[in-house]
N, C-alpha and C. Protein backbone atom coordinates (compact mmCIF):
# COMPACT_ATOMS: atom_id res chain seq x y z
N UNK A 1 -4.13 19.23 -3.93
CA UNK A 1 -3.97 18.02 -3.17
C UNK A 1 -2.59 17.97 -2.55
N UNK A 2 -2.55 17.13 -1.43
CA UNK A 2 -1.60 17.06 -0.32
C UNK A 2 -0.77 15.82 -0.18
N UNK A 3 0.54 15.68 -0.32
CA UNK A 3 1.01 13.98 -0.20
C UNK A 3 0.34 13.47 1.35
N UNK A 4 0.07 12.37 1.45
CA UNK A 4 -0.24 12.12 3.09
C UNK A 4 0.85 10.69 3.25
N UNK A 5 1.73 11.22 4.36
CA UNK A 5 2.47 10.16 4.93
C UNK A 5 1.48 8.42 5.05
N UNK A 6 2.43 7.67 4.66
CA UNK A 6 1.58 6.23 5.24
C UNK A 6 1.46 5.77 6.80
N UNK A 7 2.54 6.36 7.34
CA UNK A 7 2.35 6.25 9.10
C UNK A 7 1.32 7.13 9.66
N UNK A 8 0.64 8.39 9.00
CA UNK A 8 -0.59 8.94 9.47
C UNK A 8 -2.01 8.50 8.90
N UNK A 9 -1.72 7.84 7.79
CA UNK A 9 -3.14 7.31 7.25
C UNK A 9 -2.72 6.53 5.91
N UNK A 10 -3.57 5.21 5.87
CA UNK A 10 -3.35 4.95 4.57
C UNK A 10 -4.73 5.38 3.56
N UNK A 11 -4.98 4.84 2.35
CA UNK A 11 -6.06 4.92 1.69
C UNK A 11 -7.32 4.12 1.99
N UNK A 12 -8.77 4.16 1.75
CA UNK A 12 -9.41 3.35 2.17
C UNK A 12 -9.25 2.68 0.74
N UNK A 13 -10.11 1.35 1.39
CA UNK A 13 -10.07 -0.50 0.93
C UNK A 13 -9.93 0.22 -0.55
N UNK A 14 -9.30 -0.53 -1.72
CA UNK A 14 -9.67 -0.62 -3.60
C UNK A 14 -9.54 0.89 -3.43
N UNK A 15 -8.68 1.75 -3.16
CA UNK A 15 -8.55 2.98 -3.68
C UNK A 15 -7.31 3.03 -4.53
N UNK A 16 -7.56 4.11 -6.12
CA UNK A 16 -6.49 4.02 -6.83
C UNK A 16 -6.16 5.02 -6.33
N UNK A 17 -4.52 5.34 -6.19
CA UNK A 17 -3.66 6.70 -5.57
C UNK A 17 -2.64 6.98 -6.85
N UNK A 18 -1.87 7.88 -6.36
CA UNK A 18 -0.90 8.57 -6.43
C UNK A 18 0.11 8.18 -5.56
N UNK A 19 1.55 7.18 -5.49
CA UNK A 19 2.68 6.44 -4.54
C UNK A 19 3.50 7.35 -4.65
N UNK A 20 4.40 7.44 -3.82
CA UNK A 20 5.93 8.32 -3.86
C UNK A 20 6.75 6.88 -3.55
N UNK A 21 7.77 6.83 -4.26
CA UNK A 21 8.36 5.52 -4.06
C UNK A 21 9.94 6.57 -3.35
N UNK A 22 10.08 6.49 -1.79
CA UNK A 22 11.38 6.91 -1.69
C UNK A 22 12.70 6.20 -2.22
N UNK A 23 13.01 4.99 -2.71
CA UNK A 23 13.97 4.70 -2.94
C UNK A 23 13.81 4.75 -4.42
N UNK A 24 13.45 5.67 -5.19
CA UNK A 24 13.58 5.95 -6.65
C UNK A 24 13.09 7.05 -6.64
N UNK A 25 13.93 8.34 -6.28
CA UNK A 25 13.07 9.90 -5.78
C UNK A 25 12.28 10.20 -7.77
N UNK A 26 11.68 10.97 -7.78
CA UNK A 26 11.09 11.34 -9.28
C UNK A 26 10.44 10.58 -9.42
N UNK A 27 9.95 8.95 -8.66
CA UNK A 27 9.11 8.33 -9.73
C UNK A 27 8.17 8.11 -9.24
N UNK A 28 6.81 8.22 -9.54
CA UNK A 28 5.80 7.77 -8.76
C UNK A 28 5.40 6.63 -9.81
N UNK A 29 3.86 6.34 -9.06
CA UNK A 29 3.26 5.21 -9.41
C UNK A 29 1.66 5.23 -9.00
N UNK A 30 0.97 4.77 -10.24
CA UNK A 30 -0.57 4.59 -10.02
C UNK A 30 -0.62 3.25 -9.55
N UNK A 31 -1.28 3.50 -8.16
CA UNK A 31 -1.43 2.27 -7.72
C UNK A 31 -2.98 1.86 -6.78
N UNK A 32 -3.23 0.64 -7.17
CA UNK A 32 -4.83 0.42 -6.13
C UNK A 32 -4.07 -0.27 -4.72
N UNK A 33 -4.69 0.71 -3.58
CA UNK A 33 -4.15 -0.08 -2.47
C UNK A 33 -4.89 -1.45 -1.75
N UNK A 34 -4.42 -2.68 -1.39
CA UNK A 34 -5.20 -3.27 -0.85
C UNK A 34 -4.74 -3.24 0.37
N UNK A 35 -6.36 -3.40 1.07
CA UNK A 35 -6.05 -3.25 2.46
C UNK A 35 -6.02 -4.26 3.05
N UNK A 36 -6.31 -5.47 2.40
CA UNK A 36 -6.37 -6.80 3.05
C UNK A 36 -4.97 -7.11 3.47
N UNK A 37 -3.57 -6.96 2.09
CA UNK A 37 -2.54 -6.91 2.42
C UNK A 37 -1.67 -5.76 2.97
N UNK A 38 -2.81 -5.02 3.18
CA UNK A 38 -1.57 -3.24 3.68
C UNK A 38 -0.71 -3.24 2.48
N UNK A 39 -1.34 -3.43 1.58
CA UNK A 39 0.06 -2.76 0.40
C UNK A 39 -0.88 -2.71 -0.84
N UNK A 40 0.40 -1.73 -1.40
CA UNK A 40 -0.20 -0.92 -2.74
C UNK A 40 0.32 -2.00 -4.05
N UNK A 41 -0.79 -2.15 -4.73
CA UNK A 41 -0.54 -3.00 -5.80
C UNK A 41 -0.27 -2.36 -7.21
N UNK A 42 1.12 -2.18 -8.35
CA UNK A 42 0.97 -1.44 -9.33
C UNK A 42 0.49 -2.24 -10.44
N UNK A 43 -0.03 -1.43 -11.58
CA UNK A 43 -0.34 -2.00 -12.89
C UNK A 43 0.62 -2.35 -14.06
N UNK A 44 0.71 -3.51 -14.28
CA UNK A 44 1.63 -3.53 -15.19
C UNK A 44 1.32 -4.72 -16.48
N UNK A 45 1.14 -3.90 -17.47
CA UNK A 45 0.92 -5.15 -18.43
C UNK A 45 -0.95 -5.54 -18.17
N UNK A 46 -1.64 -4.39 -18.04
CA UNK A 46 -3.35 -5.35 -17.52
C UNK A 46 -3.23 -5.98 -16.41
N UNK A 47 -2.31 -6.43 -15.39
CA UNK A 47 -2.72 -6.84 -14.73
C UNK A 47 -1.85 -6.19 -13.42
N UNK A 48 -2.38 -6.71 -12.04
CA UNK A 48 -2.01 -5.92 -11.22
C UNK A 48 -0.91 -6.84 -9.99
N UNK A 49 0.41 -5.76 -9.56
CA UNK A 49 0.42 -6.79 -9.28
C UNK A 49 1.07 -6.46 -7.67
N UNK A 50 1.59 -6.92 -6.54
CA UNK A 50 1.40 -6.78 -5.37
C UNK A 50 2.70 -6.39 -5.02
N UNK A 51 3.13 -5.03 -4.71
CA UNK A 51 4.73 -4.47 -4.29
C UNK A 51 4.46 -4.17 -2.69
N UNK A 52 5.19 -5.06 -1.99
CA UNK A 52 4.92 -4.83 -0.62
C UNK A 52 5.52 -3.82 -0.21
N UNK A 53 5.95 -2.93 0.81
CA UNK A 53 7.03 -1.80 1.40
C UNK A 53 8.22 -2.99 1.96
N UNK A 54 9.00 -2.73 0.44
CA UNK A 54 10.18 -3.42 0.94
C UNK A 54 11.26 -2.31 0.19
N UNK A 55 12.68 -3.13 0.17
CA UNK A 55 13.87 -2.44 0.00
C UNK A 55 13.41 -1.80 -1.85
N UNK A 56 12.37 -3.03 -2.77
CA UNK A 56 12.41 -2.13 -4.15
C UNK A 56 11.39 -1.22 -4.23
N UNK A 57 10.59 -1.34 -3.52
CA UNK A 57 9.15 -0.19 -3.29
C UNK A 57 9.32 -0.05 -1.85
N UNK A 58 9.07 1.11 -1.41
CA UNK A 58 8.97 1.75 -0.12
C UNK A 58 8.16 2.66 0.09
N UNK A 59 6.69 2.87 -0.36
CA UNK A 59 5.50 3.79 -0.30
C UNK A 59 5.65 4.42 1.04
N UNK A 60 6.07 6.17 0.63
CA UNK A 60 6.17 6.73 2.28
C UNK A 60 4.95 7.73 2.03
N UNK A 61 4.35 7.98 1.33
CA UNK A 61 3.75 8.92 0.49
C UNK A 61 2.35 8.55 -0.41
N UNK A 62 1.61 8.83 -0.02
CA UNK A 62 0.06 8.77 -1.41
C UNK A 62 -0.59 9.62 -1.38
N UNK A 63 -1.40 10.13 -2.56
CA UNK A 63 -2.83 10.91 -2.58
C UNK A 63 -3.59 10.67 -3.72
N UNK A 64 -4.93 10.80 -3.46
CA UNK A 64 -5.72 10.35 -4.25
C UNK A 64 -5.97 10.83 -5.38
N UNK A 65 -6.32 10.87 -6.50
CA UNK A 65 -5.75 10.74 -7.89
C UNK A 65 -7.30 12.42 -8.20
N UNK A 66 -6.90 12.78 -9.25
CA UNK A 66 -7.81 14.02 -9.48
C UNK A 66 -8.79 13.42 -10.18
N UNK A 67 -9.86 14.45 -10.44
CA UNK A 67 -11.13 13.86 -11.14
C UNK A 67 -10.72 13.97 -12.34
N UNK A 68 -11.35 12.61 -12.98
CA UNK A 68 -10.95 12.77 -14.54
C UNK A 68 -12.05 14.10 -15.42
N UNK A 69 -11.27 14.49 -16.65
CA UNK A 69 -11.78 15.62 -17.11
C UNK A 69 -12.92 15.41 -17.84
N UNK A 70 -13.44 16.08 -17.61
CA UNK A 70 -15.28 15.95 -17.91
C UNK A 70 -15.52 16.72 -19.58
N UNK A 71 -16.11 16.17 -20.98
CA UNK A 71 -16.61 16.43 -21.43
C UNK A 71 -17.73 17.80 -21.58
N UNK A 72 -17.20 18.34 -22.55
CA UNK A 72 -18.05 19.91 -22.58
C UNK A 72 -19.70 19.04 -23.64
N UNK A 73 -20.51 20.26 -24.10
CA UNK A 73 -21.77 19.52 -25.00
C UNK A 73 -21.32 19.22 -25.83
N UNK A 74 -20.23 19.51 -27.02
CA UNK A 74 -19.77 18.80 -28.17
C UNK A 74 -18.63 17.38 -27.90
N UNK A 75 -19.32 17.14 -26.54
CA UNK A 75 -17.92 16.05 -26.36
C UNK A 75 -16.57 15.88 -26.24
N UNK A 76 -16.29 17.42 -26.21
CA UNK A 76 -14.45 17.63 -26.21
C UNK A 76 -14.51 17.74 -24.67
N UNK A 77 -13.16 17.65 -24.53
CA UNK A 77 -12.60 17.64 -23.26
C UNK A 77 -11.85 18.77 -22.94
């Protein structure tokens, strides 16, 4: 998987991603984007909550998250 700039595409509607936050290089963030507000909402505490692209979040960067790992026949992973 590929970072994709937010000025070439964002995520579609309720998608959870992968954020690059440029003003905190190293840290990303699982986040569901809404598209109603153009912004990525993070999880914190159960609940979710709404970081617009401002000076403390600045999403230049997302990709969509990998498939979770699938169970073999004895149920291990």
């Amino acid at each position: 998987m590929e970072w994709i700039s937010v000025k070439k595409r964002r995520p579609d509607k309720d998608t959870i991603c992968l954020v690059w936050n440029e003003k905190r290089p190293f840290q990303f963030y699982v986040c569901l984007y809404n598209k109603y507000f153009d912004e990525f909402e993070i999880s914190e505490i159960g609940a979710m909550i709404r970081l617009p692209d401002s000076v403390t979040f600045h999403a230049t960067h997302w990709m969509p998250l990998p498939e979770p790992p699938n169970e073999d026949e004895d149920g291990k992973l």
